[in-house]
N, C-alpha and C. Protein backbone atom coordinates (compact mmCIF):
# COMPACT_ATOMS: atom_id res chain seq x y z
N UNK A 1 4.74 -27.08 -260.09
CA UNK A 1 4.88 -25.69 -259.66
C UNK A 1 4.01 -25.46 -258.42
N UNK A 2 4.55 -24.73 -257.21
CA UNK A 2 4.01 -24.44 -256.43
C UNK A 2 3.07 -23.28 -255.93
N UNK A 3 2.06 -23.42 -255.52
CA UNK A 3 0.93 -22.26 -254.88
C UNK A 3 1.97 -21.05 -254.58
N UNK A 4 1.63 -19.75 -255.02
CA UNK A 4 2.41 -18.49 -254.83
C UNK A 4 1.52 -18.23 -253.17
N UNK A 5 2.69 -17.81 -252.38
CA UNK A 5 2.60 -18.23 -251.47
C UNK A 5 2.08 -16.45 -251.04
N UNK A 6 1.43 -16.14 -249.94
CA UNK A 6 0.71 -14.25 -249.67
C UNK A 6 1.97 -14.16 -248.46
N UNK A 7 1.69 -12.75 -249.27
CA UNK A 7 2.49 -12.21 -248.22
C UNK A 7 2.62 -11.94 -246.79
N UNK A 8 1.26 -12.09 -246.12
CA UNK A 8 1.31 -12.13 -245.06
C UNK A 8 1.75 -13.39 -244.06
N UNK A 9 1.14 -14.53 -245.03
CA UNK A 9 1.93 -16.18 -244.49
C UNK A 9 3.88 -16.22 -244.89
N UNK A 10 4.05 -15.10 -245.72
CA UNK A 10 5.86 -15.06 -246.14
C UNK A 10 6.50 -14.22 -245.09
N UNK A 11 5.46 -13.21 -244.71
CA UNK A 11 6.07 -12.74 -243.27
C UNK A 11 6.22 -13.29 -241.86
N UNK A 12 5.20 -13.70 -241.63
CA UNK A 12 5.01 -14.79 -240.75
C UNK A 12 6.18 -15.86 -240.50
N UNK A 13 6.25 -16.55 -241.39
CA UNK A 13 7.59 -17.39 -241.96
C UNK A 13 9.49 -16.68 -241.39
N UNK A 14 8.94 -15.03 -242.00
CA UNK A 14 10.17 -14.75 -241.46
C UNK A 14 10.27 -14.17 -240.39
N UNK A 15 9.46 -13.91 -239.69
CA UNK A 15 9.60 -13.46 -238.28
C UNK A 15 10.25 -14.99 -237.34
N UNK A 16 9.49 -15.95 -237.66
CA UNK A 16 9.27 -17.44 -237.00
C UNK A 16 10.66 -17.79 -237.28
N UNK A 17 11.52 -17.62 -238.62
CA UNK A 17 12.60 -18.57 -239.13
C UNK A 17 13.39 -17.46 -239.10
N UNK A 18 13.30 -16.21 -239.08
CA UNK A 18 14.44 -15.18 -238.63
C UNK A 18 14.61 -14.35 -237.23
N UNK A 19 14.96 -14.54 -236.25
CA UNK A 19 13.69 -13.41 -235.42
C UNK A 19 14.54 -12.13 -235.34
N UNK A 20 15.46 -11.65 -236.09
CA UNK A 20 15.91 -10.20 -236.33
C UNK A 20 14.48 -9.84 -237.02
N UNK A 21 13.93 -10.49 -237.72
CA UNK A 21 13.13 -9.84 -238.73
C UNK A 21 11.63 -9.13 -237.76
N UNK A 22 11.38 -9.70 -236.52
CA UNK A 22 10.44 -9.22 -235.61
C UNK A 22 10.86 -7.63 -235.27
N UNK A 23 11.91 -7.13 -235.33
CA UNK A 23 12.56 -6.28 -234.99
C UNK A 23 12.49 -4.75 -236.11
N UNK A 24 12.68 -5.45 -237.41
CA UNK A 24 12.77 -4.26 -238.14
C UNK A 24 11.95 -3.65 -238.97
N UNK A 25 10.45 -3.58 -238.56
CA UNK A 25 9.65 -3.07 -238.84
C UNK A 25 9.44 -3.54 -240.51
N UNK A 26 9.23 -4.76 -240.35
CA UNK A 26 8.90 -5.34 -241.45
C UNK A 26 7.09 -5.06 -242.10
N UNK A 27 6.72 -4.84 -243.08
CA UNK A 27 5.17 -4.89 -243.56
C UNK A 27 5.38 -5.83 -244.10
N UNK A 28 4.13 -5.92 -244.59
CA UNK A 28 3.43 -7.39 -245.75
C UNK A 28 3.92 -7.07 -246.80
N UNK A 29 4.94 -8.05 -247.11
CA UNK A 29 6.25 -7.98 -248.92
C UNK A 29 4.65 -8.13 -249.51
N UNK A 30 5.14 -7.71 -251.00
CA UNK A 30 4.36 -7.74 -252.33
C UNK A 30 5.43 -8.42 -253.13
N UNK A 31 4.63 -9.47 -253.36
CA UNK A 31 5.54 -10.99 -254.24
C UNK A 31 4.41 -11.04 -255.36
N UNK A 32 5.12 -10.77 -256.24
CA UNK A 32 4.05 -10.96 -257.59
C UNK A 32 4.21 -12.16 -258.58
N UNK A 33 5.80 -12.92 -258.20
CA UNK A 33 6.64 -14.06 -258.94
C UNK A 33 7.53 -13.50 -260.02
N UNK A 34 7.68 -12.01 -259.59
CA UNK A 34 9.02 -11.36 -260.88
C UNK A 34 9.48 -10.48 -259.90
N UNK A 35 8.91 -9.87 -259.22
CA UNK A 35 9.15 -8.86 -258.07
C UNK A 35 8.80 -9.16 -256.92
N UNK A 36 9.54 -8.48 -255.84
CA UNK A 36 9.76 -8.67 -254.08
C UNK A 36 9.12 -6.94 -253.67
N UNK A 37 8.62 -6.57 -252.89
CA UNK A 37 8.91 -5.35 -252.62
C UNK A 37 8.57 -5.85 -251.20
N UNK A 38 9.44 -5.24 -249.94
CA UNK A 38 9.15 -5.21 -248.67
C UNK A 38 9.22 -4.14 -247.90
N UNK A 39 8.32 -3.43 -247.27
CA UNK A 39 8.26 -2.06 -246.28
C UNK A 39 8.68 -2.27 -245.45
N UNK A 40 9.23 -1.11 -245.03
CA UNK A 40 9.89 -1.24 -243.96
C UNK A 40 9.67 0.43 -243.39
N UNK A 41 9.14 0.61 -241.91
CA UNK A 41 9.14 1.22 -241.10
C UNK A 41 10.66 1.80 -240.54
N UNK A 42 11.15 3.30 -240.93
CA UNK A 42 12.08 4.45 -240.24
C UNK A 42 12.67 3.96 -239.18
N UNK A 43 11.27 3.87 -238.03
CA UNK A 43 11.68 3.94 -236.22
C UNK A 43 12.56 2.93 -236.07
N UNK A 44 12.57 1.79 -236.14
CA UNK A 44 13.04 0.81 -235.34
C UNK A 44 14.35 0.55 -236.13
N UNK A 45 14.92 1.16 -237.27
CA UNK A 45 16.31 1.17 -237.95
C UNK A 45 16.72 2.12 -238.08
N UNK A 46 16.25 3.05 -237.19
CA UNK A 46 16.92 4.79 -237.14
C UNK A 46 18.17 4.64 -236.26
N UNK A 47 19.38 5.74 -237.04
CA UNK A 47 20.78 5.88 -236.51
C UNK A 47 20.74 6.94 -235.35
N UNK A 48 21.89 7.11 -235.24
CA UNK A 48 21.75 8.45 -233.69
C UNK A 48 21.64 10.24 -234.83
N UNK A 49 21.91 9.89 -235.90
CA UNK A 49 21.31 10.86 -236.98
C UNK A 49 19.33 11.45 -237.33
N UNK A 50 18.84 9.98 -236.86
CA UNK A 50 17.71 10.50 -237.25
C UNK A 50 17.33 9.87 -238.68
N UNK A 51 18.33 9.34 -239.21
CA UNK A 51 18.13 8.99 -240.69
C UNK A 51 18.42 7.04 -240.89
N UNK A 52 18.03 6.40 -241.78
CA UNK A 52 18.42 5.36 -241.45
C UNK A 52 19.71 4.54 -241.48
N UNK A 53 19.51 3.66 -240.46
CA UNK A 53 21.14 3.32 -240.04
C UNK A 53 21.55 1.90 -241.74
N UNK A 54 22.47 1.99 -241.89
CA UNK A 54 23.33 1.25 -242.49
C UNK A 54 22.92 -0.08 -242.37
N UNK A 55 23.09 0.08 -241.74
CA UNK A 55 23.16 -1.52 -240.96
C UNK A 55 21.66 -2.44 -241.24
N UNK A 56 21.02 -1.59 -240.95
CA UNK A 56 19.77 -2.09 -240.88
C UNK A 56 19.21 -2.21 -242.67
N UNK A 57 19.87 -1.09 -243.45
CA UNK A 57 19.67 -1.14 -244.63
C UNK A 57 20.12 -2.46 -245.29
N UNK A 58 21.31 -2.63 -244.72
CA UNK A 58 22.03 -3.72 -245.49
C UNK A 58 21.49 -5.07 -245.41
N UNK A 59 20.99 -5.25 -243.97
CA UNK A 59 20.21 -6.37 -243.99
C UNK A 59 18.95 -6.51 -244.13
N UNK A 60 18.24 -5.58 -244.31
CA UNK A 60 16.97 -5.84 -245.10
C UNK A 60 16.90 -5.85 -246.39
N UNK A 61 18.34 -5.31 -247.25
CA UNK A 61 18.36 -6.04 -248.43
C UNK A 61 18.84 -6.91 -248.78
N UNK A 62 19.74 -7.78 -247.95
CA UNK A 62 20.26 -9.22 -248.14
C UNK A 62 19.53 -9.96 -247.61
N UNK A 63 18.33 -9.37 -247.31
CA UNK A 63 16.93 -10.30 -246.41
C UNK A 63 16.60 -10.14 -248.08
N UNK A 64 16.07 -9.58 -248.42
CA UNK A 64 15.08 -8.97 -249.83
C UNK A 64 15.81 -9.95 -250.58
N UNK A 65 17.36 -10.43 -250.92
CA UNK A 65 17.55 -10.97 -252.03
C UNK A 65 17.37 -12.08 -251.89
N UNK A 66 17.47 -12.82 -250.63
CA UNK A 66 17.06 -14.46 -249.85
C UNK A 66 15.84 -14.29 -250.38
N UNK A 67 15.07 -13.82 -249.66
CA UNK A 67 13.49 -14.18 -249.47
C UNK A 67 12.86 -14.26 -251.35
N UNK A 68 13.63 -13.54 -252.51
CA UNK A 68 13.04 -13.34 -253.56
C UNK A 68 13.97 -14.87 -253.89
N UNK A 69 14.67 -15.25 -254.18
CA UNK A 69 15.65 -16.60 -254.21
C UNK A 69 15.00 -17.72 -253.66
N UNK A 70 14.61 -17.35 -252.65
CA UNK A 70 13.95 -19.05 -251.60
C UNK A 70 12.27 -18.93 -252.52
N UNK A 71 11.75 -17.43 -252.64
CA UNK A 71 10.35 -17.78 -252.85
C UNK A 71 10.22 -18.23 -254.49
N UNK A 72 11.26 -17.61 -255.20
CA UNK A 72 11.08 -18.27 -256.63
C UNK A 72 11.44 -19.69 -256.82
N UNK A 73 12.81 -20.51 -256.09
CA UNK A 73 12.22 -21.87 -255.95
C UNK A 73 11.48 -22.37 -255.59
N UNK A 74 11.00 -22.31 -254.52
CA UNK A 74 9.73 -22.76 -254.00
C UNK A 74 8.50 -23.09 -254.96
N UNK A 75 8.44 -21.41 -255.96
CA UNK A 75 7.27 -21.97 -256.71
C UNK A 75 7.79 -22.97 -257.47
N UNK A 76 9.02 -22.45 -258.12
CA UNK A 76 9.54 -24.27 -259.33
C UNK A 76 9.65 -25.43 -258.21
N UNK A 77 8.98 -25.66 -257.63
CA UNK A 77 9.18 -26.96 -256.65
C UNK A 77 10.55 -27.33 -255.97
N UNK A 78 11.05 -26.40 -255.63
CA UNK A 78 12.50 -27.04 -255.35
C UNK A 78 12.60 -26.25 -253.89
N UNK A 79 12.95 -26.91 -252.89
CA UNK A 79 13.12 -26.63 -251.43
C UNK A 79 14.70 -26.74 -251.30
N UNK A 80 15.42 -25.64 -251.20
CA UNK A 80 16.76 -25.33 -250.98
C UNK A 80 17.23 -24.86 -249.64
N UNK A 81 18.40 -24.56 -249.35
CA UNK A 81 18.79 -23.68 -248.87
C UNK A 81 19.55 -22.65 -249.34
N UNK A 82 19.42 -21.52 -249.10
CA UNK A 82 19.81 -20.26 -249.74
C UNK A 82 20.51 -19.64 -248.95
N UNK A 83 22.00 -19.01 -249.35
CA UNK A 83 22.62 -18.31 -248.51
C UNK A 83 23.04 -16.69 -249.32
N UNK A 84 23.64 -15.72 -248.94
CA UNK A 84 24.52 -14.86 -249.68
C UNK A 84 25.86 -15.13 -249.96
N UNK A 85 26.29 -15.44 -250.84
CA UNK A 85 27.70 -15.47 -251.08
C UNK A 85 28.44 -14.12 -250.69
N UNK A 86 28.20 -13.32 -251.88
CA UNK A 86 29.03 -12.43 -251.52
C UNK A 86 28.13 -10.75 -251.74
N UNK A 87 28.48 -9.90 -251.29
CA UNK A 87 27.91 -8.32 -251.97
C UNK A 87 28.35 -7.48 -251.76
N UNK A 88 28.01 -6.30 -252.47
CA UNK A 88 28.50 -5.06 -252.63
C UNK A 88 27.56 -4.29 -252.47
N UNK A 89 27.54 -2.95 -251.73
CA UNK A 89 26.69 -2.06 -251.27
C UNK A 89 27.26 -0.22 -251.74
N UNK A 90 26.14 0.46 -251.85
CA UNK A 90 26.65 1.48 -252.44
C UNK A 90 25.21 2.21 -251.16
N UNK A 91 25.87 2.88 -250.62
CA UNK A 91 24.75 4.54 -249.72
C UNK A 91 24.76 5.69 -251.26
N UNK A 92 24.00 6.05 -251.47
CA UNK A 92 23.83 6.81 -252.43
C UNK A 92 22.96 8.22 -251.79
N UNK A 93 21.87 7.66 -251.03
CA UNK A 93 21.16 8.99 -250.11
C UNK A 93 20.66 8.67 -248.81
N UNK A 94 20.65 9.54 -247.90
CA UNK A 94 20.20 9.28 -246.65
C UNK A 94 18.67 8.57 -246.56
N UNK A 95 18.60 7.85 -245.82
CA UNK A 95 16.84 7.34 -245.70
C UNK A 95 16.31 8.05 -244.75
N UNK A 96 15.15 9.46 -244.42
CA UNK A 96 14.46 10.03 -243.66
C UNK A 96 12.91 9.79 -243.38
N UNK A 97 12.64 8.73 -243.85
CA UNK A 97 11.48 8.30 -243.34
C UNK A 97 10.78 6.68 -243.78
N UNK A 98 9.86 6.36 -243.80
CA UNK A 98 9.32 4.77 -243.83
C UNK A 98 10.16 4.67 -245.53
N UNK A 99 10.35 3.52 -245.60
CA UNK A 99 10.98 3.05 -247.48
C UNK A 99 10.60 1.76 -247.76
N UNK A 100 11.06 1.11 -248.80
CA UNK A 100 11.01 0.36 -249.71
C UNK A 100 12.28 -0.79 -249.65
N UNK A 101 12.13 -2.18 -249.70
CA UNK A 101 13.39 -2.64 -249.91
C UNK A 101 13.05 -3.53 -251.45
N UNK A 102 13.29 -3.21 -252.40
CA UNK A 102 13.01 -4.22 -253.86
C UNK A 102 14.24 -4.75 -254.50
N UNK A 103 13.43 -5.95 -254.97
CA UNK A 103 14.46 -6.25 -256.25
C UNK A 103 13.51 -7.22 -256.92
N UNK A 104 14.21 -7.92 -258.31
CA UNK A 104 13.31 -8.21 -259.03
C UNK A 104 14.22 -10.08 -259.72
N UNK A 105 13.75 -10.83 -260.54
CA UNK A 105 14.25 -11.50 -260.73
C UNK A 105 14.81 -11.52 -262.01
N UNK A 106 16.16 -12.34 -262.52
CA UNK A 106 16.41 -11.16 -263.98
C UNK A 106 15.58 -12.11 -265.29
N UNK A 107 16.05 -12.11 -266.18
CA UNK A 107 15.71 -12.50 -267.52
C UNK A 107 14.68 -13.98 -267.35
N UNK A 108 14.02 -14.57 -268.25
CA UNK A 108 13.31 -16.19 -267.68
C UNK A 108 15.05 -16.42 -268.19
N UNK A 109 15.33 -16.57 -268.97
CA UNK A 109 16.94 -17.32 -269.80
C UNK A 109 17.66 -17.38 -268.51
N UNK A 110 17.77 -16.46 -267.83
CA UNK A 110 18.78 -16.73 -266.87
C UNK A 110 18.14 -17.89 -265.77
N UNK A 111 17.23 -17.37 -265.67
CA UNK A 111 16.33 -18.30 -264.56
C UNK A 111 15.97 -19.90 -265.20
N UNK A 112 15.98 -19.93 -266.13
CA UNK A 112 15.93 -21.35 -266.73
C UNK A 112 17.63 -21.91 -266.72
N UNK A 113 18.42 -21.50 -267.08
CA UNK A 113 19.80 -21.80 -266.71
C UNK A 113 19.92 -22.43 -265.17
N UNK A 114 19.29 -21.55 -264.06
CA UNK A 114 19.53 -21.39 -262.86
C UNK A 114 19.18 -22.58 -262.47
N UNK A 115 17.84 -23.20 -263.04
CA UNK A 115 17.17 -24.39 -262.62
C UNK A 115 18.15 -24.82 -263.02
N UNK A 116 18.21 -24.92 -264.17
CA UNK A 116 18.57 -26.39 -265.17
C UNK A 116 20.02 -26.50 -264.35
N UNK A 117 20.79 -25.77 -263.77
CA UNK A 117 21.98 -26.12 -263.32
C UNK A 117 21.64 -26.86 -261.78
N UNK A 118 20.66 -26.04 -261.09
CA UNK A 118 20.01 -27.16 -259.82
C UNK A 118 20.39 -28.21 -259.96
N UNK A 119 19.22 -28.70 -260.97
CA UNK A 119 18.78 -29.73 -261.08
C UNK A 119 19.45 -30.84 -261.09
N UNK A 120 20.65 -30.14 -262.44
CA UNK A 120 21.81 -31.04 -262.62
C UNK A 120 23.14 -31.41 -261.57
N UNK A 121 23.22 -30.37 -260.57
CA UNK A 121 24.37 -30.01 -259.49
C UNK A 121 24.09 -29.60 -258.48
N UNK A 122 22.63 -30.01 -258.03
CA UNK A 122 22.30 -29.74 -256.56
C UNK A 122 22.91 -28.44 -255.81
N UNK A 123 22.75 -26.99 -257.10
CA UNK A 123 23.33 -26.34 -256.66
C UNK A 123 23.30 -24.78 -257.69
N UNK A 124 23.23 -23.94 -257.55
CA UNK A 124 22.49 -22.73 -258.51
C UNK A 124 22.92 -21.71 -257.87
N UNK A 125 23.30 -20.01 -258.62
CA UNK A 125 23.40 -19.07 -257.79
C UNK A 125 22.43 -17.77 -258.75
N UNK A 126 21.86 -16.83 -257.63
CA UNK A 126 21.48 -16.13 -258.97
C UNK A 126 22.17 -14.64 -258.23
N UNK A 127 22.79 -13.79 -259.32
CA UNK A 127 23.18 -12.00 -259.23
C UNK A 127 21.89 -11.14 -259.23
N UNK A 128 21.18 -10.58 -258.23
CA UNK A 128 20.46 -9.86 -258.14
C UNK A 128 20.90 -8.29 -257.82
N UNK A 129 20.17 -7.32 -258.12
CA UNK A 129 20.38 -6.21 -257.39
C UNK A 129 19.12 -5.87 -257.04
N UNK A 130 19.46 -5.13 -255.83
CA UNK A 130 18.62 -5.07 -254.64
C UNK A 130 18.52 -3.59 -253.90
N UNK A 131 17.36 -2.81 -253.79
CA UNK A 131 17.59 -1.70 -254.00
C UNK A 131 16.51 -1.28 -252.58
N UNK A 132 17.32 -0.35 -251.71
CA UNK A 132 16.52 0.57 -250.58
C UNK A 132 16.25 1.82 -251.42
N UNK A 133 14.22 2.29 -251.72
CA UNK A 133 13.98 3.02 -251.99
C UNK A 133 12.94 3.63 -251.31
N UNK A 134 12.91 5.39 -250.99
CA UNK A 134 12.27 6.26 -250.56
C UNK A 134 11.16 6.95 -251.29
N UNK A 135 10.43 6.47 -251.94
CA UNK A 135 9.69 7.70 -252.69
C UNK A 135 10.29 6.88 -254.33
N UNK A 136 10.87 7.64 -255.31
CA UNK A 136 11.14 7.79 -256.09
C UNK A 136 12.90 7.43 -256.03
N UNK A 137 13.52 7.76 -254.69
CA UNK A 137 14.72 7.42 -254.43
C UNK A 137 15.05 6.81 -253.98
N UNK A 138 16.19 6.25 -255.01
CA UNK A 138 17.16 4.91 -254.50
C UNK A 138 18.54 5.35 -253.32
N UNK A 139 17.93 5.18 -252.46
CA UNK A 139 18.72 5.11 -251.28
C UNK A 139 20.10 4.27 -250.96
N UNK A 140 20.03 2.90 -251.67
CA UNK A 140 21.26 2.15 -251.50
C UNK A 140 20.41 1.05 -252.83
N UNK A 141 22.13 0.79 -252.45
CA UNK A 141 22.23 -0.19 -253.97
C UNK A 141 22.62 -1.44 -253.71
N UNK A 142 22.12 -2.99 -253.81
CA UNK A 142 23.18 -3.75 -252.93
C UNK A 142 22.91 -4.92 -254.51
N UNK A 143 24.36 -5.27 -254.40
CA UNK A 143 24.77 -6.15 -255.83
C UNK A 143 25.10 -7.48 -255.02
N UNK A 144 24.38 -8.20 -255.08
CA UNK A 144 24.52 -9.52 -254.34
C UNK A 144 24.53 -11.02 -255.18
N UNK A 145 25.06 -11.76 -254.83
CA UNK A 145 25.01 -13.33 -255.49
C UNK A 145 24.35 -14.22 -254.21
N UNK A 146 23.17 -14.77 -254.78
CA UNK A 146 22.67 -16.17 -253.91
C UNK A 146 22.86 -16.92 -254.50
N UNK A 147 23.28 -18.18 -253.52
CA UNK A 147 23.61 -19.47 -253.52
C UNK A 147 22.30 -20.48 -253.14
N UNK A 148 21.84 -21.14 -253.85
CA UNK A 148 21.17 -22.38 -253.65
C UNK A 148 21.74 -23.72 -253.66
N UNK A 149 21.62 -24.36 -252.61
CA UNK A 149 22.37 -26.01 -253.13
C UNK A 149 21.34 -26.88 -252.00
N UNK A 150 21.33 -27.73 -252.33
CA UNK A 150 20.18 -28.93 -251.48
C UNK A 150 20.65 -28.77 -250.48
N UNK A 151 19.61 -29.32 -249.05
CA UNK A 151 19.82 -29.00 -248.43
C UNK A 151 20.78 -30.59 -247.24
């Protein structure tokens, strides 16, 4: 099992290995090894509304479901590559100021499956949901599947 890695060396990482991510007012994620949470700064993903753009939502939570996917193998020792298969997104409320992008990892049962299928098939996906929140409000909803398979 691998050293849980700080958040400020996981940002770092994604600015360097993403460089959209220099862009969208990323803070220092809080990785606890069950939960992701990543801040994110209004300004630099604001629409011609004033409120936050779509766009920017969507990919800081299909950033959020990678980065919680790549960092939980990592600690089980396993160096993948991780993609999104597929997702679904729901706007539920406008975003008007700095927010939240979270999600969490589900059951250990599922996550022991997840390995154990790695392991066996150089290849694993996990269903997360992934959530832009303001305060107390869930702003968007994003239902996503990652893909792991060697690299």
């Amino acid at each position: 099992m691998a050293e849980r890695v700080s958040g400020e060396a996981f940002l770092a990482r994604l600015k360097r290995e993403i460089p959209l991510t220099c862009h969208m007012g990323l803070s220092t994620p809080n990785w606890n090894g069950q939960q992701l949470q990543m801040p994110a700064a209004l300004a630099p993903n604001v629409n011609d509304k004033g409120t936050g753009f779509g766009g920017s939502q969507v990919a800081l939570a299909t950033l959020c479901g990678w980065s919680i996917t790549t960092l939980w193998l990592e600690e089980a020792g396993i160096k993948a590559s991780v993609v999104v298969k597929e997702s679904q997104v729901e706007y539920l409320k406008p975003v008007t100021g700095d927010f939240v992008v979270e999600t969490e990892l589900p059951t250990q049962a599922v996550l022991d499956e997840a390995l154990s299928r790695y392991r066996d098939r150089g290849r694993t996906r996990l269903n997360l949901e992934v959530r832009v929140r303001q305060g107390e409000t869930v702003a968007l909803r994003l239902q996503g599947q990652y893909v792991a398979f060697e690299p």
